[in-house]
C-alpha atoms as a PDB file:
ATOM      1  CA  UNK A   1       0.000   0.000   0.000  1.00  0.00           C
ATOM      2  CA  UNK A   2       1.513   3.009  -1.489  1.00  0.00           C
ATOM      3  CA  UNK A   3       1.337   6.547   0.938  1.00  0.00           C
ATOM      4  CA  UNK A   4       1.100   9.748   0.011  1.00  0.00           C
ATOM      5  CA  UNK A   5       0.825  13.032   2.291  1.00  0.00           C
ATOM      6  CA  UNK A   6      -0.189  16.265   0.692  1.00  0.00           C
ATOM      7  CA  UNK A   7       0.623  19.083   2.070  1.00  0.00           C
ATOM      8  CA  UNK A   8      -0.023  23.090   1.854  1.00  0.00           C
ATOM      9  CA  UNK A   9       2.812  25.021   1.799  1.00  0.00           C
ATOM     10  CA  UNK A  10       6.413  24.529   1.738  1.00  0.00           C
ATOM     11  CA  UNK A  11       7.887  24.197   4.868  1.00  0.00           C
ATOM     12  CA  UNK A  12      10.061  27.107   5.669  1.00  0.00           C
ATOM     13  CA  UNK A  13      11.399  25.929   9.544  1.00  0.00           C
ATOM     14  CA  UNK A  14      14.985  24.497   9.501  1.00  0.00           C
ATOM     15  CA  UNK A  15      13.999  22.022  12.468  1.00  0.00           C
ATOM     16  CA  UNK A  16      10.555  21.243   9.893  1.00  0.00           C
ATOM     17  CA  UNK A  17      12.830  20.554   6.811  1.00  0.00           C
ATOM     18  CA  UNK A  18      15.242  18.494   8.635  1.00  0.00           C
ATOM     19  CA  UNK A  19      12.705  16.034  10.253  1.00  0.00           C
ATOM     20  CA  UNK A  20      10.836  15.798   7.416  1.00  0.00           C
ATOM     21  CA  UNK A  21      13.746  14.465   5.341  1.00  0.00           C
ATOM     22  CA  UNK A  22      14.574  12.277   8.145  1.00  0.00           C
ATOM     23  CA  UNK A  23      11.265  10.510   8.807  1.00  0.00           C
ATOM     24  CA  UNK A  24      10.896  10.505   4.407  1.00  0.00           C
ATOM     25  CA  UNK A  25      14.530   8.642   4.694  1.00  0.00           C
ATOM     26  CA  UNK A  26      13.300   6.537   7.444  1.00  0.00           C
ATOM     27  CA  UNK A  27      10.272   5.779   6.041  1.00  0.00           C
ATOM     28  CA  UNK A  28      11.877   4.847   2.046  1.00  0.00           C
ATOM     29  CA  UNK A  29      13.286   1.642   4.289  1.00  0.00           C
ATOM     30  CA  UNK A  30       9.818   0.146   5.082  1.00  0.00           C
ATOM     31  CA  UNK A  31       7.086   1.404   2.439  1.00  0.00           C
ATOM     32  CA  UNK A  32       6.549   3.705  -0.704  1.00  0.00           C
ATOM     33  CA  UNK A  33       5.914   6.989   0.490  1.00  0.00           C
ATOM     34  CA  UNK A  34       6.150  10.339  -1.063  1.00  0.00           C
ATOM     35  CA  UNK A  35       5.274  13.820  -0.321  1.00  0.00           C
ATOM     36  CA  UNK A  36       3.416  16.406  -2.597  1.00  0.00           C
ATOM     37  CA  UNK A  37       3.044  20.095  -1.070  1.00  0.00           C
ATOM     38  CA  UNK A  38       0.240  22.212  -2.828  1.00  0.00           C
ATOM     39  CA  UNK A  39       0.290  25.867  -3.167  1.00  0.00           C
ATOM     40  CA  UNK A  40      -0.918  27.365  -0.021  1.00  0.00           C
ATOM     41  CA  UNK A  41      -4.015  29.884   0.011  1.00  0.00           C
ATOM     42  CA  UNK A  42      -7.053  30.138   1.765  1.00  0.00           C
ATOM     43  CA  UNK A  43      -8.646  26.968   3.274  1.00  0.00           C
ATOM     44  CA  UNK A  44     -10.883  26.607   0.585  1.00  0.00           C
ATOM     45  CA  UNK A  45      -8.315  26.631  -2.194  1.00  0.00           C
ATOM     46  CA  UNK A  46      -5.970  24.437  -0.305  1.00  0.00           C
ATOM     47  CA  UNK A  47      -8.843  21.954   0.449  1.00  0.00           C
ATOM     48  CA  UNK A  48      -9.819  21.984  -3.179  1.00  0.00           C
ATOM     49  CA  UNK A  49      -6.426  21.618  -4.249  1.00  0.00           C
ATOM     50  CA  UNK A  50      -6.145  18.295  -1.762  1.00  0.00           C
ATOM     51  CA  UNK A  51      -9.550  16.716  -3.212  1.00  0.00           C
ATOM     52  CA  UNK A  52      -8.609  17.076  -6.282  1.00  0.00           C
ATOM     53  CA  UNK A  53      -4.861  15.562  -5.901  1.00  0.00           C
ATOM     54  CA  UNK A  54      -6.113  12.787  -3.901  1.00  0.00           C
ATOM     55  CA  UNK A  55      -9.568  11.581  -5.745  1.00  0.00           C
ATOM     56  CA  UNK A  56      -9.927   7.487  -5.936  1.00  0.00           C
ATOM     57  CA  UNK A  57      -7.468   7.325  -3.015  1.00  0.00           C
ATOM     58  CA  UNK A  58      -8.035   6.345   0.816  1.00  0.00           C
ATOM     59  CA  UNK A  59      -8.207  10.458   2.051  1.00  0.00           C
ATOM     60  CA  UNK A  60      -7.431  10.801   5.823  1.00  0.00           C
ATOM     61  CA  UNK A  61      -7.525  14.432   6.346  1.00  0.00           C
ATOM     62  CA  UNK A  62      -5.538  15.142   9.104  1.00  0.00           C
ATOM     63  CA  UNK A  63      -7.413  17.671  11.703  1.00  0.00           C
ATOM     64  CA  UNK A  64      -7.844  18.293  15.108  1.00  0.00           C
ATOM     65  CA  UNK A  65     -12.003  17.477  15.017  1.00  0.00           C
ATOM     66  CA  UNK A  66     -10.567  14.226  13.858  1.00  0.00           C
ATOM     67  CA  UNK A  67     -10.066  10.544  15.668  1.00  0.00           C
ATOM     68  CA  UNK A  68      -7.856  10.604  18.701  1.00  0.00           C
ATOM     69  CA  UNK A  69      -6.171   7.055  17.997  1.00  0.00           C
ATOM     70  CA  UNK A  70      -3.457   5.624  20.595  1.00  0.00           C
ATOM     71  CA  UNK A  71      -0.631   4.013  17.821  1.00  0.00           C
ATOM     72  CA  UNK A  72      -1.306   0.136  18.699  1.00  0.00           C
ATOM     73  CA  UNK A  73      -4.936   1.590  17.646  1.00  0.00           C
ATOM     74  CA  UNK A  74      -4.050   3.392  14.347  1.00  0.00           C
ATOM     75  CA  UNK A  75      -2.014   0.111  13.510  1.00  0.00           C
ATOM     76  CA  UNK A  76      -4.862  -1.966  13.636  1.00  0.00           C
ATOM     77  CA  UNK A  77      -6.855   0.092  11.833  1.00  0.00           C
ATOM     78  CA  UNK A  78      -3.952   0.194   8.953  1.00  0.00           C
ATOM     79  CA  UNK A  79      -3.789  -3.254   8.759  1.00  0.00           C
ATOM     80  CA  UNK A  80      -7.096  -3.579   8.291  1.00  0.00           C
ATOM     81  CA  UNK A  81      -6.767  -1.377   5.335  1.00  0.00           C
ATOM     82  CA  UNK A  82      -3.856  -2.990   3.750  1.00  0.00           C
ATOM     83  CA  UNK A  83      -6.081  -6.671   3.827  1.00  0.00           C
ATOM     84  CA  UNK A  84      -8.990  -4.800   2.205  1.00  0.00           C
ATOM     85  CA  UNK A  85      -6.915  -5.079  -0.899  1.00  0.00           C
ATOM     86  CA  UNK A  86      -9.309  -2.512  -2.403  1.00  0.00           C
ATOM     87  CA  UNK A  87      -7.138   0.051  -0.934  1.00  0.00           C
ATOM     88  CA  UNK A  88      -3.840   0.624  -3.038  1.00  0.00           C
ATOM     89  CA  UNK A  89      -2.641   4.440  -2.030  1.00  0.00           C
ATOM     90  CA  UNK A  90      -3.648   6.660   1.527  1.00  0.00           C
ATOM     91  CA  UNK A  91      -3.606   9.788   0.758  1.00  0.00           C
ATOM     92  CA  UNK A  92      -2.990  11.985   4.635  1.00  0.00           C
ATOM     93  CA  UNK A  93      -4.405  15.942   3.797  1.00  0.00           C
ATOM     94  CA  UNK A  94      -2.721  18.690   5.985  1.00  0.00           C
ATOM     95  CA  UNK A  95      -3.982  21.673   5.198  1.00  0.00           C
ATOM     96  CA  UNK A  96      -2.933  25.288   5.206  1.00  0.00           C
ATOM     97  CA  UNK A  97      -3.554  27.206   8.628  1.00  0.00           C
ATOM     98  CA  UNK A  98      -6.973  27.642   8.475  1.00  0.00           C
ATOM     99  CA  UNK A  99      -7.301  24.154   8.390  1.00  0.00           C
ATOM    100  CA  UNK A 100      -9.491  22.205   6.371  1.00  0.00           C
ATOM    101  CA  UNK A 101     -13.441  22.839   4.582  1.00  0.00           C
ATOM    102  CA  UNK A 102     -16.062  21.111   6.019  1.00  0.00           C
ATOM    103  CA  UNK A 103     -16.595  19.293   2.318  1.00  0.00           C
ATOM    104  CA  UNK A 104     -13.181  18.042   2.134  1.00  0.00           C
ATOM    105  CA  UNK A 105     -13.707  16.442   5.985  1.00  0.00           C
ATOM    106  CA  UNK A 106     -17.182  15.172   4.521  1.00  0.00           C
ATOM    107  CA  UNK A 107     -15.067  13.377   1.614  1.00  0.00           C
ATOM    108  CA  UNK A 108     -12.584  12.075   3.516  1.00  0.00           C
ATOM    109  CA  UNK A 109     -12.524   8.089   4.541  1.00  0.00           C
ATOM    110  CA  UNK A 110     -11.080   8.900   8.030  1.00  0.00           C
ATOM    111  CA  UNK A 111     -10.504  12.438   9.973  1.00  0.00           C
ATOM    112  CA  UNK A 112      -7.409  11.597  12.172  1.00  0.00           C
ATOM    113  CA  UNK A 113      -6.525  13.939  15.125  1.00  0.00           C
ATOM    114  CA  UNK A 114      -2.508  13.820  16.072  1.00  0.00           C
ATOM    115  CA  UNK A 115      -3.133  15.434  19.265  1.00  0.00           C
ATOM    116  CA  UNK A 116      -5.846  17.722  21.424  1.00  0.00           C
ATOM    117  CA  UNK A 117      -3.951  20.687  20.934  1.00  0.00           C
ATOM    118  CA  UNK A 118      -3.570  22.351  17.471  1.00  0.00           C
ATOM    119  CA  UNK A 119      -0.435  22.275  15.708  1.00  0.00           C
ATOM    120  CA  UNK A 120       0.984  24.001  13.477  1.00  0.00           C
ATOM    121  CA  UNK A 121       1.340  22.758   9.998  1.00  0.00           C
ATOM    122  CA  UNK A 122       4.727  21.996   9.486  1.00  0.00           C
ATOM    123  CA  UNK A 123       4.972  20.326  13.030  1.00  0.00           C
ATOM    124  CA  UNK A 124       2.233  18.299  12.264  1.00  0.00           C
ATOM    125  CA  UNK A 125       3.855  16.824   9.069  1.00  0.00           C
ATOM    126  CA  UNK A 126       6.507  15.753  11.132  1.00  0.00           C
ATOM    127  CA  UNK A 127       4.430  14.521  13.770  1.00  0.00           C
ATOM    128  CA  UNK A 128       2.693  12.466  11.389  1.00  0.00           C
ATOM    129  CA  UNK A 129       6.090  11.463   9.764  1.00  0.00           C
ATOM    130  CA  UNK A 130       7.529  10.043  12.874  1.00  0.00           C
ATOM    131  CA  UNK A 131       4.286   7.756  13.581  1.00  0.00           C
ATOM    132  CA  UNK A 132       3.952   6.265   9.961  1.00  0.00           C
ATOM    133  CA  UNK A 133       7.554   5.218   9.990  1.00  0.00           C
ATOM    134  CA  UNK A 134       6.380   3.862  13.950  1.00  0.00           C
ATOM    135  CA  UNK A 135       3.479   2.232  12.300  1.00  0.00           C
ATOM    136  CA  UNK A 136       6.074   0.479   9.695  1.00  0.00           C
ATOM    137  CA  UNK A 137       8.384  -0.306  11.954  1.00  0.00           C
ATOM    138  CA  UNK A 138       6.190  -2.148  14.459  1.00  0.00           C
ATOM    139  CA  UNK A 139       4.719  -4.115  11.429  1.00  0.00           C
ATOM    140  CA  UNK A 140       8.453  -5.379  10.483  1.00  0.00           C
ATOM    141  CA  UNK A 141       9.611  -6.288  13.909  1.00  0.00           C
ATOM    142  CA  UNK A 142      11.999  -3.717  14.708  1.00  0.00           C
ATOM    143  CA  UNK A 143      12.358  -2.254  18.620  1.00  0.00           C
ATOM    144  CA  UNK A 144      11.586   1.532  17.450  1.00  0.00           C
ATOM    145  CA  UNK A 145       7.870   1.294  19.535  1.00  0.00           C
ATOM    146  CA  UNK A 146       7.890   0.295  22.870  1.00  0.00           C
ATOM    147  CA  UNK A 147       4.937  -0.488  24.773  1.00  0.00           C
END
């Protein structure tokens, strides 16, 4: 199952850009994964511009409304995806900093929360980052997660 995060904006924080490549390193080991930005603008343009890269994929639009998941919880519910076998890309939508439409959480699959608080953007790509290379490594084995 291929992944795909689309994001608004370019990052622009050193700390941002260097986790990012980290976590996209990290990640290359386990899975196919590859970021898109889209050009930022107001939350409807950005959430238009995220529909329309992402149609006929699995959308989870990342937002604080969203699912509060614990990781051993957002695992299971990945590997439920991945034995759909319907399910070839995930597509994870962070919008700009008005945060997503109400349409684009109505056409999402799944609204995932990272945390209570909001985040900013860029921290919340890495966020994400960090627990989809978790989620990979628990599935192959390796000590990263600890329970």
């Amino acid at each position: 199952m291929r992944l795909l995060i689309l994001a608004a904006g370019k990052p622009a924080l050193a700390y941002a850009k260097d986790g990012i490549a980290e976590y996209l390193k990290r990640l290359g080991r386990y899975s196919q994964v590859s970021l898109e930005l889209v050009k930022a603008g107001s939350s409807a343009e950005v959430s238009q511009r995220l529909l329309e890269k992402s149609e006929g994929m699995f959308r989870v639009a990342m937002d604080e409304r969203g699912e509060r998941l614990t990781t051993a919880e957002l695992a299971k519910r990945f590997e439920a995806l991945e034995h759909r076998g319907d399910v070839k890309c995930v597509a994870f939508l962070i919008g700009a900093s008005d945060g997503h439409t109400p349409e684009l959480r109505r056409a999402s699959d799944m609204v995932l929360s990272l945390s209570s608080l909001t985040l900013q953007h860029e921290l919340a790509l890495v966020v994400l980052l960090e627990q989809l290379y978790r989620l990979a490594s628990m599935k192959a084995g390796s000590p990263y997660h600890r329970e």
